[in-house]
C-alpha atoms as a PDB file:
ATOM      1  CA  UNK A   1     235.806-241.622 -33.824  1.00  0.00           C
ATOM      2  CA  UNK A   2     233.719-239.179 -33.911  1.00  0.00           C
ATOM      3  CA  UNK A   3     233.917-237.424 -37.404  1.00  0.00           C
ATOM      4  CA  UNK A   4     232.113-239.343 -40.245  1.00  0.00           C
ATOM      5  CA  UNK A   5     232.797-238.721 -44.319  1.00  0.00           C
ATOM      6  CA  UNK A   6     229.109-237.605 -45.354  1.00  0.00           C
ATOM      7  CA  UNK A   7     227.710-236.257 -48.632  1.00  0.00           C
ATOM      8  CA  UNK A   8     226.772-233.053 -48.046  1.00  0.00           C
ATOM      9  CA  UNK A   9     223.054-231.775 -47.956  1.00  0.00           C
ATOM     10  CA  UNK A  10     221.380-228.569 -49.703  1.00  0.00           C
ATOM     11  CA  UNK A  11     221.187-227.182 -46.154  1.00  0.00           C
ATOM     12  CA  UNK A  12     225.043-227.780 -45.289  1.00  0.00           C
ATOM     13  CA  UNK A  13     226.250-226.186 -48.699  1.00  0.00           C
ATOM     14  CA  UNK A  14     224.793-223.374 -47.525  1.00  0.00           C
ATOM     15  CA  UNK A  15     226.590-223.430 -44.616  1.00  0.00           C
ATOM     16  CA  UNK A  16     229.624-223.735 -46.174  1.00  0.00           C
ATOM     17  CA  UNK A  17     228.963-221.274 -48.479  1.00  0.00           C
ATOM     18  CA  UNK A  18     229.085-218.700 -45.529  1.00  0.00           C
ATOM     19  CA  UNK A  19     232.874-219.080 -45.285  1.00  0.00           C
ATOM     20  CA  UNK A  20     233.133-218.291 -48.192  1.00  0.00           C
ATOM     21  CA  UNK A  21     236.131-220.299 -49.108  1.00  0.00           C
ATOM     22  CA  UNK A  22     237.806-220.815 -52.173  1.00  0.00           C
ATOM     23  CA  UNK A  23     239.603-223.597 -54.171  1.00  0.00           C
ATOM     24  CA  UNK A  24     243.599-222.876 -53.238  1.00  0.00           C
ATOM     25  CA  UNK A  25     244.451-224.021 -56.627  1.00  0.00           C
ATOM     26  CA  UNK A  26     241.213-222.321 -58.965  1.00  0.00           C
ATOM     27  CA  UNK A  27     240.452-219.576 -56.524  1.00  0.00           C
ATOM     28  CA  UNK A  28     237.041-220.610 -57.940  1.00  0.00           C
ATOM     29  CA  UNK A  29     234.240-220.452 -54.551  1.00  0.00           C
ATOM     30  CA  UNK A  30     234.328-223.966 -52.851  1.00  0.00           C
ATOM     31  CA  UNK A  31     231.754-225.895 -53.654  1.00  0.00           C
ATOM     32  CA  UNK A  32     231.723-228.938 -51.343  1.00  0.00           C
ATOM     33  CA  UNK A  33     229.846-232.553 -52.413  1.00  0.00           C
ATOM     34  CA  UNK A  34     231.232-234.232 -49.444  1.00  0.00           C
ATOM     35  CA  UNK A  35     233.454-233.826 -46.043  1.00  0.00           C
ATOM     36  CA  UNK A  36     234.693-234.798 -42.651  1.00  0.00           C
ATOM     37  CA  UNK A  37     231.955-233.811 -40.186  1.00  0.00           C
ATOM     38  CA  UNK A  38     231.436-233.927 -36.126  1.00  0.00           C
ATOM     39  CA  UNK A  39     228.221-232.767 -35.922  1.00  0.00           C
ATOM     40  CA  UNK A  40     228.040-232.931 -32.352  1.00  0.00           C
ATOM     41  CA  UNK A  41     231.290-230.776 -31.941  1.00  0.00           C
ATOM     42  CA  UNK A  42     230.587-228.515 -35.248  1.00  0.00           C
ATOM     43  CA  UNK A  43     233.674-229.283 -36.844  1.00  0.00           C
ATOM     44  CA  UNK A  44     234.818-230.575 -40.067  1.00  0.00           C
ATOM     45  CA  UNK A  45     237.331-230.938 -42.644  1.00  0.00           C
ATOM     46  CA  UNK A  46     237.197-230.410 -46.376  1.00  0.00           C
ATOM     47  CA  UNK A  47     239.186-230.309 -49.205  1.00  0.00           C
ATOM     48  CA  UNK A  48     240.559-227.488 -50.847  1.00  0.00           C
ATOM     49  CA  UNK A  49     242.295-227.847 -53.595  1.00  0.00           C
ATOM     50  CA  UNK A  50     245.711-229.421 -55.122  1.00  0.00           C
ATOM     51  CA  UNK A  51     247.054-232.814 -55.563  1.00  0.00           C
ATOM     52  CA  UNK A  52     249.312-233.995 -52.629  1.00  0.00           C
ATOM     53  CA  UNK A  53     250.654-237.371 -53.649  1.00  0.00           C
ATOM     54  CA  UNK A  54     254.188-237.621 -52.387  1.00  0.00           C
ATOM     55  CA  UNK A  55     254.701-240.926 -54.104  1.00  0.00           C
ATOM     56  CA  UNK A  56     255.503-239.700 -57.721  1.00  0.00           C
ATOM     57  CA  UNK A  57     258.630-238.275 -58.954  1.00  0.00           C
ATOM     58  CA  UNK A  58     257.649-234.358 -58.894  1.00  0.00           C
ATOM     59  CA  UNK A  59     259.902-232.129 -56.953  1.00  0.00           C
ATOM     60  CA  UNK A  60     257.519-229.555 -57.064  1.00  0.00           C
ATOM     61  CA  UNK A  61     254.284-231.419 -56.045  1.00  0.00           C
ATOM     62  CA  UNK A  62     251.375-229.054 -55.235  1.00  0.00           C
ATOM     63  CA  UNK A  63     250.064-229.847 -51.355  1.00  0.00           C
ATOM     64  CA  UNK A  64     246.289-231.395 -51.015  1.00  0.00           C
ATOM     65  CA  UNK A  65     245.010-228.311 -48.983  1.00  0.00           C
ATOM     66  CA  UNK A  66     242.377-228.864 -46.628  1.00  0.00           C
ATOM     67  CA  UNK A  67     240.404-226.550 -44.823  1.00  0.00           C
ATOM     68  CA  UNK A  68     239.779-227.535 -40.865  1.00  0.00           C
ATOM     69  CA  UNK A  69     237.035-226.367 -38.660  1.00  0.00           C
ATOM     70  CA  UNK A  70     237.015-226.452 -35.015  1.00  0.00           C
ATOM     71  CA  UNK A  71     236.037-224.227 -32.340  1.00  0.00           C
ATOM     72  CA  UNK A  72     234.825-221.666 -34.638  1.00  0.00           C
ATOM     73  CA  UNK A  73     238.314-221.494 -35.966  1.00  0.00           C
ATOM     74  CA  UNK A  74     239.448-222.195 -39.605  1.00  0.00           C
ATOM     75  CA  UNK A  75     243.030-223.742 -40.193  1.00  0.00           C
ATOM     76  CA  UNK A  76     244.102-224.386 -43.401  1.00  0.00           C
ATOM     77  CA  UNK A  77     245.907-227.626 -43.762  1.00  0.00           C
ATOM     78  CA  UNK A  78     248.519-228.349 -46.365  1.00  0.00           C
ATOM     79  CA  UNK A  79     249.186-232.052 -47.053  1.00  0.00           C
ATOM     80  CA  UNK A  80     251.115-235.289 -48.833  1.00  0.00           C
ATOM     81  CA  UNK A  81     250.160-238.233 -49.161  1.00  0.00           C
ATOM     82  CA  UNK A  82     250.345-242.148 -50.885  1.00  0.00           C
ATOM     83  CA  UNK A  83     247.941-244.749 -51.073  1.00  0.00           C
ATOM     84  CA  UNK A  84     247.255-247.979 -52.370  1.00  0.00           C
ATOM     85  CA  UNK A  85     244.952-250.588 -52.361  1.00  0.00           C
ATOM     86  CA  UNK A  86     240.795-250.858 -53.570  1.00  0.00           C
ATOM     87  CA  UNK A  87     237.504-251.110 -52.238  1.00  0.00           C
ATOM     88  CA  UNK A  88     238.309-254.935 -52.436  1.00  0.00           C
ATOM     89  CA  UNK A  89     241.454-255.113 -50.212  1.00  0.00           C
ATOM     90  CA  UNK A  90     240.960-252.149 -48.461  1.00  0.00           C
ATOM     91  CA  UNK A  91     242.638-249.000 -48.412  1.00  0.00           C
ATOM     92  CA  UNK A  92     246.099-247.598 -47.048  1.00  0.00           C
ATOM     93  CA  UNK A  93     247.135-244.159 -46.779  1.00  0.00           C
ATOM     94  CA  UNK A  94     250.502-242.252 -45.422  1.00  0.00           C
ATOM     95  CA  UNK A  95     249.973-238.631 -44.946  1.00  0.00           C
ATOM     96  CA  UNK A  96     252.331-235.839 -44.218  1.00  0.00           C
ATOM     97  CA  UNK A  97     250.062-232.932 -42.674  1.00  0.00           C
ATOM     98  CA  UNK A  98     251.489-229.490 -41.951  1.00  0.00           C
ATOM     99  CA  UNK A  99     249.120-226.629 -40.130  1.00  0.00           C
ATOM    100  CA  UNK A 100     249.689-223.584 -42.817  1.00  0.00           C
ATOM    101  CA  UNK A 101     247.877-220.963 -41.176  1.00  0.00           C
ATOM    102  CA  UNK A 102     244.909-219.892 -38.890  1.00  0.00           C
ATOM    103  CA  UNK A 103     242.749-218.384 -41.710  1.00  0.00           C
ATOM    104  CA  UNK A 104     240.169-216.157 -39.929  1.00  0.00           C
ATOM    105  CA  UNK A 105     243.516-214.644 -37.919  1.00  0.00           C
ATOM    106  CA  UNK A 106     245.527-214.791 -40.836  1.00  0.00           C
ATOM    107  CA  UNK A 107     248.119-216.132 -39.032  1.00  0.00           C
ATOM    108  CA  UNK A 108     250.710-218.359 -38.665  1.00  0.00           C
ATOM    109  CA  UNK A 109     250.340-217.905 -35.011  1.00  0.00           C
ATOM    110  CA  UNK A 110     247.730-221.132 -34.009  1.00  0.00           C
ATOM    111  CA  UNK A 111     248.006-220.384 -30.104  1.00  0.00           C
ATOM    112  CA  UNK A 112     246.396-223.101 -29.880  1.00  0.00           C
ATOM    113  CA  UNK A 113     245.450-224.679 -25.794  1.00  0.00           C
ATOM    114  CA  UNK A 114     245.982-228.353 -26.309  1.00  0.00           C
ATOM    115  CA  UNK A 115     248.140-229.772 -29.303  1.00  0.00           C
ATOM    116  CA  UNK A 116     248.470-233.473 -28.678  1.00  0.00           C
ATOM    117  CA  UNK A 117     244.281-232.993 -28.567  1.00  0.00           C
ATOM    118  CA  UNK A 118     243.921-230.670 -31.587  1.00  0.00           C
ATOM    119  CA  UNK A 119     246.702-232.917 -33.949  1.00  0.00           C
ATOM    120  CA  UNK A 120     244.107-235.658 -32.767  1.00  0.00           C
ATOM    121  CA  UNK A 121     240.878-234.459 -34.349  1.00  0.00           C
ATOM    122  CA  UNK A 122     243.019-233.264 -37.224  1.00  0.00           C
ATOM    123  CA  UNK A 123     243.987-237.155 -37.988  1.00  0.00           C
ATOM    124  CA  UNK A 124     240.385-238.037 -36.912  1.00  0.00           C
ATOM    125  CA  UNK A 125     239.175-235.509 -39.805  1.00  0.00           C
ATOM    126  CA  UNK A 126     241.388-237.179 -42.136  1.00  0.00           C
ATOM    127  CA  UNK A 127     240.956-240.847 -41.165  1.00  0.00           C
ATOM    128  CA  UNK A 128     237.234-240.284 -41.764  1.00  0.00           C
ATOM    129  CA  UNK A 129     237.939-238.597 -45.080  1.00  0.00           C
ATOM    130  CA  UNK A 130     239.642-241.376 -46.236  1.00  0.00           C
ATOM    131  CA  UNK A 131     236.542-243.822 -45.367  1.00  0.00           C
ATOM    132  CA  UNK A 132     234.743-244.386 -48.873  1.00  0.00           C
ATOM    133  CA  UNK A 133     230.730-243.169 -48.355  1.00  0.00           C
ATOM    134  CA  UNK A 134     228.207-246.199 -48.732  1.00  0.00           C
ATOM    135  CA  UNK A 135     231.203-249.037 -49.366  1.00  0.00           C
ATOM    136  CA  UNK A 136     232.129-251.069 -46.186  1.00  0.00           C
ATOM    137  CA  UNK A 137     235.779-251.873 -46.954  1.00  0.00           C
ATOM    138  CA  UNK A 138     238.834-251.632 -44.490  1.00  0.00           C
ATOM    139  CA  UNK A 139     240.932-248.575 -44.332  1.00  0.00           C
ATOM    140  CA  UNK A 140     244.111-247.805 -42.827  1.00  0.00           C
ATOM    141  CA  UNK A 141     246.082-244.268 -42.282  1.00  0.00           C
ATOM    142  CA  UNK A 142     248.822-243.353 -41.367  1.00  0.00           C
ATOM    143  CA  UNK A 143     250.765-240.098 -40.704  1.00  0.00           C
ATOM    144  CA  UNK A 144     254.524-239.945 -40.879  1.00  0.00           C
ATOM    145  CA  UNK A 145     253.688-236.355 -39.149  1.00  0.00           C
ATOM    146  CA  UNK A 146     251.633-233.622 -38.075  1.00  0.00           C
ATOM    147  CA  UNK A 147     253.466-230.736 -37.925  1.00  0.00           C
ATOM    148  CA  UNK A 148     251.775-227.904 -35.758  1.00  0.00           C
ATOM    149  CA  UNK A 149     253.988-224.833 -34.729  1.00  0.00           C
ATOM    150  CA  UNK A 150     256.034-225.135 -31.839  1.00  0.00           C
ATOM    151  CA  UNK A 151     255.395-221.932 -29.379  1.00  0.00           C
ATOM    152  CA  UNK A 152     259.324-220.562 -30.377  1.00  0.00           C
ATOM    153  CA  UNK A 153     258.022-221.131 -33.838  1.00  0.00           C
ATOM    154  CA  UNK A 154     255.450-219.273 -32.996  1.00  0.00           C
ATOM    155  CA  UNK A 155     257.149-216.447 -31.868  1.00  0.00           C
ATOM    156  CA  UNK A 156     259.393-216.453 -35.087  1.00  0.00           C
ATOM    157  CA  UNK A 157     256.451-216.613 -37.306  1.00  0.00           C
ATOM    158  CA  UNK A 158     255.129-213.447 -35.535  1.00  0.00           C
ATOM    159  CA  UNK A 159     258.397-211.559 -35.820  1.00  0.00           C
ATOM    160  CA  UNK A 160     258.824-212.414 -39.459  1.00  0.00           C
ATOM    161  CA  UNK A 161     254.611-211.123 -40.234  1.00  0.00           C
ATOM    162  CA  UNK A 162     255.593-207.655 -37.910  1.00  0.00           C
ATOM    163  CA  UNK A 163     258.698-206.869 -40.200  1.00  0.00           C
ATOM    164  CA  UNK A 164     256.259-208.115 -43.269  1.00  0.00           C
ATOM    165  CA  UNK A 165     253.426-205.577 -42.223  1.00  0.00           C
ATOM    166  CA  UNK A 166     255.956-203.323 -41.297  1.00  0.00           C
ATOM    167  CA  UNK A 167     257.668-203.294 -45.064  1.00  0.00           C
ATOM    168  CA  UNK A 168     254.437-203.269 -47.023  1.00  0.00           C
ATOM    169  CA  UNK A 169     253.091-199.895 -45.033  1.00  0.00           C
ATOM    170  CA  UNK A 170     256.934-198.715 -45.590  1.00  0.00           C
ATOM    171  CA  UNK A 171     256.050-199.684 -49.237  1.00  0.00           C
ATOM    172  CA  UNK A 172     253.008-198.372 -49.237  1.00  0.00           C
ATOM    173  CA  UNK A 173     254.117-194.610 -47.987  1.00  0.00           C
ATOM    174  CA  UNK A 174     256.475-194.633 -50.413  1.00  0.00           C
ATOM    175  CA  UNK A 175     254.240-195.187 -53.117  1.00  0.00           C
ATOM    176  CA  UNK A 176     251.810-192.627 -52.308  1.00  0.00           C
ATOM    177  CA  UNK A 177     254.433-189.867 -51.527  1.00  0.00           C
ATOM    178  CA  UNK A 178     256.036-190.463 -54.555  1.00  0.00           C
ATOM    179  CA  UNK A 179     252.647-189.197 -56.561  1.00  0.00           C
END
């Protein structure tokens, strides 16, 4: 595996600072302490915000969002997941990981060239996440799915953002004409 959960330098908050993301639940600036990194591939995986346990009795649980870097590309990863266990034991987690969006593209559209390979380094990322920093304890994930767009989803989800572009500038005219 290639990623590794690090605490995060002076020198690599900075570099996160220049995507400027934000916390999906505070909309507060992210400010990282620790992520998923593959140096050697420049990709990593951080969290963003929310809760994500699917284990409690909440019907409307709020995803663990997670931002994913790789090939210069930003998805934004909306998850659930249960764990148990301790440092002691060792850890096991179940995760149920959708692909949201491509956030640079603003899309729903990943296009992406390999799937099996990218829904790999997306459950590296997380496996590596889930590996306590400085504790040497067994840990276990994993993932009842990975849900990535199919390419007819694909398609749908670029229909359904033309007629949602196309409304808002229909919206928008009317607004202005109506001043």
């Amino acid at each position: 595996m290639s990623y590794k959960h690090e605490l995060m330098s002076d020198e690599d908050k900075a570099y996160l600072a220049t995507f400027n993301f934000t916390n999906l639940i505070t909309k507060k600036p992210l400010k990282g302490y620790s992520w998923a990194i593959d140096r050697d591939n420049n990709s990593f995986l951080i969290d963003g915000g929310g809760v994500g346990g699917f284990d409690t009795l909440l019907d409307d649980q709020v995803p663990k969002y997670y931002y994913f870097v790789i090939d210069n590309r930003v998805f934004l990863l909306s998850t659930f997941f249960t764990g148990k266990g301790n440092y002691f034991v060792g850890l096991s987690y179940t995760y149920k990981v959708s692909v949201a969006r491509d956030v640079i593209r603003n899309s729903c559209v990943l296009n992406i060239k390999n799937r099996d390979e990218f829904i790999e380094k997306i459950k590296e990322a997380i496996i590596a996440s889930c590996t306590p920093i400085g504790v040497d304890c067994s840990v276990e994930v994993t993932f009842d799915y990975v849900a990535v767009n199919t390419e007819a989803q694909d398609a749908k989800w670029a229909e359904i953002e033309e007629v949602l572009r196309l409304y808002a500038y229909l919206q928008n005219r009317d607004k202005h004409n109506d001043q």
